[in-house]
Structure formats: structure tokens, C-alpha cells
N, C-alpha and C. Protein backbone atom coordinates (compact mmCIF):
# COMPACT_ATOMS: atom_id res chain seq x y z
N UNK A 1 10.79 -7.10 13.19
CA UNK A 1 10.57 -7.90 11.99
C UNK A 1 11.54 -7.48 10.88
N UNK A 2 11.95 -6.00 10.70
CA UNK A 2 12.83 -5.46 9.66
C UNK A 2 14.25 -6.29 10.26
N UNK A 3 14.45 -6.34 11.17
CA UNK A 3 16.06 -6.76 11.37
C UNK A 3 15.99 -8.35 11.12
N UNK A 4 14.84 -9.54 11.31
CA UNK A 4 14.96 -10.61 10.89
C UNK A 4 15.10 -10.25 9.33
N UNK A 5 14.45 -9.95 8.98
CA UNK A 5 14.32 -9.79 7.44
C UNK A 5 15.54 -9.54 7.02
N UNK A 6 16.47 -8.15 7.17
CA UNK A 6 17.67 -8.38 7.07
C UNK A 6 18.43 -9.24 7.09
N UNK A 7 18.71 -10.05 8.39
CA UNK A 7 19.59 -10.59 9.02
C UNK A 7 19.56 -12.29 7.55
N UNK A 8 18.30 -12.15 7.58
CA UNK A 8 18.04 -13.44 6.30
C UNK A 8 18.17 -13.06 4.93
N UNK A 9 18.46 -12.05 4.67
CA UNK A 9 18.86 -11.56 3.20
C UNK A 9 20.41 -11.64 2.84
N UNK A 10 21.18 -11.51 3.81
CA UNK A 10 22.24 -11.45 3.99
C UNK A 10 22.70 -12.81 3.92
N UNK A 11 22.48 -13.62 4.56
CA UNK A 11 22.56 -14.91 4.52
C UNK A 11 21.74 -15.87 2.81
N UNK A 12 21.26 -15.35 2.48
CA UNK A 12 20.57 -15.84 1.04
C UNK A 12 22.05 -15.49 0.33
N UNK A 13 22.40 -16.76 -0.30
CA UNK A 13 22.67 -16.92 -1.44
C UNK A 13 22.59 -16.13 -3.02
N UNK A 14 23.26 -15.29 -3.97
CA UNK A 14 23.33 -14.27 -5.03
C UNK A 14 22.83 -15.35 -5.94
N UNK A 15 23.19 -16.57 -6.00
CA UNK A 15 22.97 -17.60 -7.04
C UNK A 15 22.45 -18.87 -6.83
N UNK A 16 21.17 -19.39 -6.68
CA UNK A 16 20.29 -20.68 -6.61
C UNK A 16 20.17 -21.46 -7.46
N UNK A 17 20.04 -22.67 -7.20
CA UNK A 17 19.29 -23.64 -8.02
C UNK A 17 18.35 -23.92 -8.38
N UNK A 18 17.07 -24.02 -9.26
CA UNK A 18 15.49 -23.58 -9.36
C UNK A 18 15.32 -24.42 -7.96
N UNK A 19 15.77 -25.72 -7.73
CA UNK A 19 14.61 -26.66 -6.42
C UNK A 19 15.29 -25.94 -5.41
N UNK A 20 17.03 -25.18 -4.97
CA UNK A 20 16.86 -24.30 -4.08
C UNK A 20 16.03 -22.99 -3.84
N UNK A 21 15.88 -22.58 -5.06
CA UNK A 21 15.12 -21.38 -4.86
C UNK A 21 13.73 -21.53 -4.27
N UNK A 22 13.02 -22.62 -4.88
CA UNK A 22 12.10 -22.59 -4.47
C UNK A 22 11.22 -22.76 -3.12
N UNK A 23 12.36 -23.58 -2.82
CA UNK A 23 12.32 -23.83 -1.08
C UNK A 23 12.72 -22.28 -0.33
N UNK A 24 13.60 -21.81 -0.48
CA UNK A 24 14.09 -20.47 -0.04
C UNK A 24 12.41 -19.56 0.09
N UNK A 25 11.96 -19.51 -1.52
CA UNK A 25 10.94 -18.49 -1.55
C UNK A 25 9.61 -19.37 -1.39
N UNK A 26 9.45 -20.47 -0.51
CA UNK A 26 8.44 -20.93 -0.05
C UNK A 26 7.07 -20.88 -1.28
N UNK A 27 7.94 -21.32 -2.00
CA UNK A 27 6.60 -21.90 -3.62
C UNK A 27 7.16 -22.83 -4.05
N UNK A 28 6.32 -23.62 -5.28
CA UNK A 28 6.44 -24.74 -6.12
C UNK A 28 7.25 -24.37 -6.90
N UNK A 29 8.29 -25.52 -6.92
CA UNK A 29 9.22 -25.21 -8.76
C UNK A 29 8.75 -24.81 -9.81
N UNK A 30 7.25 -24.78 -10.36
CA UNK A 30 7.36 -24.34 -11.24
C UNK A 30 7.03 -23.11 -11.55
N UNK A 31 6.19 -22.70 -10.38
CA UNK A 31 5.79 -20.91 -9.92
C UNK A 31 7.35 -20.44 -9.91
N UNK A 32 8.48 -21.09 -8.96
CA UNK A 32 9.70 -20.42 -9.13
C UNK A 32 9.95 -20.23 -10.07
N UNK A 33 10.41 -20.97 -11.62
CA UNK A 33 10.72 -21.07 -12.68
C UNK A 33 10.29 -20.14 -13.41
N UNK A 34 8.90 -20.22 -12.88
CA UNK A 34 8.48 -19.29 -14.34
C UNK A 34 8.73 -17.69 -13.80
N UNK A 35 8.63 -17.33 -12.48
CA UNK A 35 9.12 -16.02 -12.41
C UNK A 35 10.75 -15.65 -12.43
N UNK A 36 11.51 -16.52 -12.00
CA UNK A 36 12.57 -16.28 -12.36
C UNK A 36 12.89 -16.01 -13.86
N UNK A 37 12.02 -16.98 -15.09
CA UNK A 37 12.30 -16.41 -16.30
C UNK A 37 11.86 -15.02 -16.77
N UNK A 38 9.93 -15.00 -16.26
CA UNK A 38 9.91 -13.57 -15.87
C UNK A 38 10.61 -12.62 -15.74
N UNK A 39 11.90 -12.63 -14.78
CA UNK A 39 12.52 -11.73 -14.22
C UNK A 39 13.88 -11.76 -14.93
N UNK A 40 13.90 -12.36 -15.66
CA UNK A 40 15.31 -12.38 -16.51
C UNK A 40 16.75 -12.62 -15.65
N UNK A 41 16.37 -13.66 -14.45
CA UNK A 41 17.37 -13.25 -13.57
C UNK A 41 18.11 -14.64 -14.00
N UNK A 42 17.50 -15.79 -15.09
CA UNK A 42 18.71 -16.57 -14.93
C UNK A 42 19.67 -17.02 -15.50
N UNK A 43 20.89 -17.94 -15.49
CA UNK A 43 22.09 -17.97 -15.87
C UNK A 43 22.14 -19.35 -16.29
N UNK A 44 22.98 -19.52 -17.52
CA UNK A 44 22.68 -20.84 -17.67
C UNK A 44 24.43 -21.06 -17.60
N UNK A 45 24.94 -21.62 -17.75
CA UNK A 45 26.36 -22.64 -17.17
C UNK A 45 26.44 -24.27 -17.17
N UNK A 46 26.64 -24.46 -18.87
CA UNK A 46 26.41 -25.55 -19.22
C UNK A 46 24.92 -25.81 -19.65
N UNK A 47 24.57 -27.59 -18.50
CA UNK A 47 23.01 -27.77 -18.33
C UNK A 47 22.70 -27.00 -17.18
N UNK A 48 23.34 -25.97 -16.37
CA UNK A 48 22.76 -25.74 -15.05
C UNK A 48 22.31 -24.28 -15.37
N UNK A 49 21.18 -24.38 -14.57
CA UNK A 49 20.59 -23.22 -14.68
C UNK A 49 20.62 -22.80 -13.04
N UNK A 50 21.28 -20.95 -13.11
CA UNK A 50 21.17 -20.57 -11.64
C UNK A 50 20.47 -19.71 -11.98
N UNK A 51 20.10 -18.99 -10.52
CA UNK A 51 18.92 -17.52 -10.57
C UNK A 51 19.34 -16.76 -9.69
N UNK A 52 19.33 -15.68 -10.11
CA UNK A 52 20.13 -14.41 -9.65
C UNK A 52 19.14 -13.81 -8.67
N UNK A 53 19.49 -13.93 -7.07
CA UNK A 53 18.33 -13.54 -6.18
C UNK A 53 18.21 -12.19 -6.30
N UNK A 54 19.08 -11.59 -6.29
CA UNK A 54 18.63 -9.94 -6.35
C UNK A 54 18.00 -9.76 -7.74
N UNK A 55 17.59 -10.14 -8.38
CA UNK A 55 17.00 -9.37 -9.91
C UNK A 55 15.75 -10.21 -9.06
N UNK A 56 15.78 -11.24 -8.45
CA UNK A 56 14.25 -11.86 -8.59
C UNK A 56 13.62 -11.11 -7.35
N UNK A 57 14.47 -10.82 -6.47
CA UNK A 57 13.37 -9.86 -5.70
C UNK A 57 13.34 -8.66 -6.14
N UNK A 58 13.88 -8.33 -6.95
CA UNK A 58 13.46 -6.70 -7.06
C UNK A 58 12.31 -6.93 -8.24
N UNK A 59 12.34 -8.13 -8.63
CA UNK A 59 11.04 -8.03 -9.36
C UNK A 59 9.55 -8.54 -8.81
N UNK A 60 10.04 -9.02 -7.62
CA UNK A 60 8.85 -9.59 -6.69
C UNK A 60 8.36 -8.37 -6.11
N UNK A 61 9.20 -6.99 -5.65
CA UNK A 61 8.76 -6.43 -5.39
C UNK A 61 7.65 -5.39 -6.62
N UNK A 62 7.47 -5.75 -7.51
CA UNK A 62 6.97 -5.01 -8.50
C UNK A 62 5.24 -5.28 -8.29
N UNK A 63 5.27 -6.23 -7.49
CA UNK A 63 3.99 -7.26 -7.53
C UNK A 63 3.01 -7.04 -6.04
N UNK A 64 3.87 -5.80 -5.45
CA UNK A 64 3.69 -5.48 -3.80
C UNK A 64 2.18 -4.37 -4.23
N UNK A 65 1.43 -4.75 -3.10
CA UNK A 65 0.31 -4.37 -3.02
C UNK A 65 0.01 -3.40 -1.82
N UNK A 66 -0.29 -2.22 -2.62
CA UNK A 66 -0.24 -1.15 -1.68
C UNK A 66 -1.33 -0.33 -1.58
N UNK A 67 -2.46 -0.86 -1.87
CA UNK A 67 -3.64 -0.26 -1.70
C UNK A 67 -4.58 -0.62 -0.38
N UNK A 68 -5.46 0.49 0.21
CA UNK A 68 -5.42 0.30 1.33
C UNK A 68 -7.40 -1.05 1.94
N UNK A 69 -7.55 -0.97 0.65
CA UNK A 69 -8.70 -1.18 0.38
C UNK A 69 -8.04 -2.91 0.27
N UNK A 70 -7.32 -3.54 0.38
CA UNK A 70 -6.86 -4.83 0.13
C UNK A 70 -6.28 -5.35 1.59
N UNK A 71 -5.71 -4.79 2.74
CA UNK A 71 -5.99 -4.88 3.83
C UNK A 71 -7.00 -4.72 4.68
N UNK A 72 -7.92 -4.45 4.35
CA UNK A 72 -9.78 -4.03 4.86
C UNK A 72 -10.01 -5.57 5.11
């Protein structure tokens, strides 16, 4: 499972479009949106707004649940 995971990180894109991102991270545009602003990851360029995948997962990972009482 670690080497798919890899193998698809690598292949992700540094810079999305909110309706790409959101498809990528399998949620609604506007759940994307709002954590990407959350995460301060995005760029504006003109009217376009991109999102910087590495700031947004390292902030997804902030949200990782590691208690053992939540897998029970």
C-alpha cells in the first residue's frame, strides 16, 4: 500500500485547480476550498486561483488521528 501511495504522489501535480483538486482529494469543491484557504497553500495569478499540493497535505496531515480508542 506504501509504494501505491508513493507511486501516486509523484505523479500529483505541485499546482491544481480548486475543481482539479477536488477530484484528486476525493471531496466537494467547497470542502476543497475552504481547506486549501485553511492551509494557506493558495496562489492567485490573475483570476486563477492554484493550490499548492504539498502545503495542503502537510496540513491534512495535521488532522491524522492517532488514538487507539478511534480504531476500536
Amino acid at each position: 500500500m506504501q509504494n501505491k501511495c508513493e507511486k501516486m504522489r509523484k505523479n500529483m501535480q505541485k499546482f491544481v485547480r480548486y475543481s482539479d483538486g477536488a477530484k484528486m482529494y476525493s471531496m466537494g469543491l467547497t470542502k476543497f476550498q475552504e481547506l486549501a484557504k485553511d492551509a494557506k497553500a493558495c496562489y492567485k495569478v490573475g483570476q486563477l486561483v492554484l493550490v499548492n499540493t504539498e502545503i495542503l497535505d502537510e496540513y491534512l496531515e495535521t488532522f491524522r488521528i492517532v488514538e487507539d480508542e478511534f480504531y476500536k
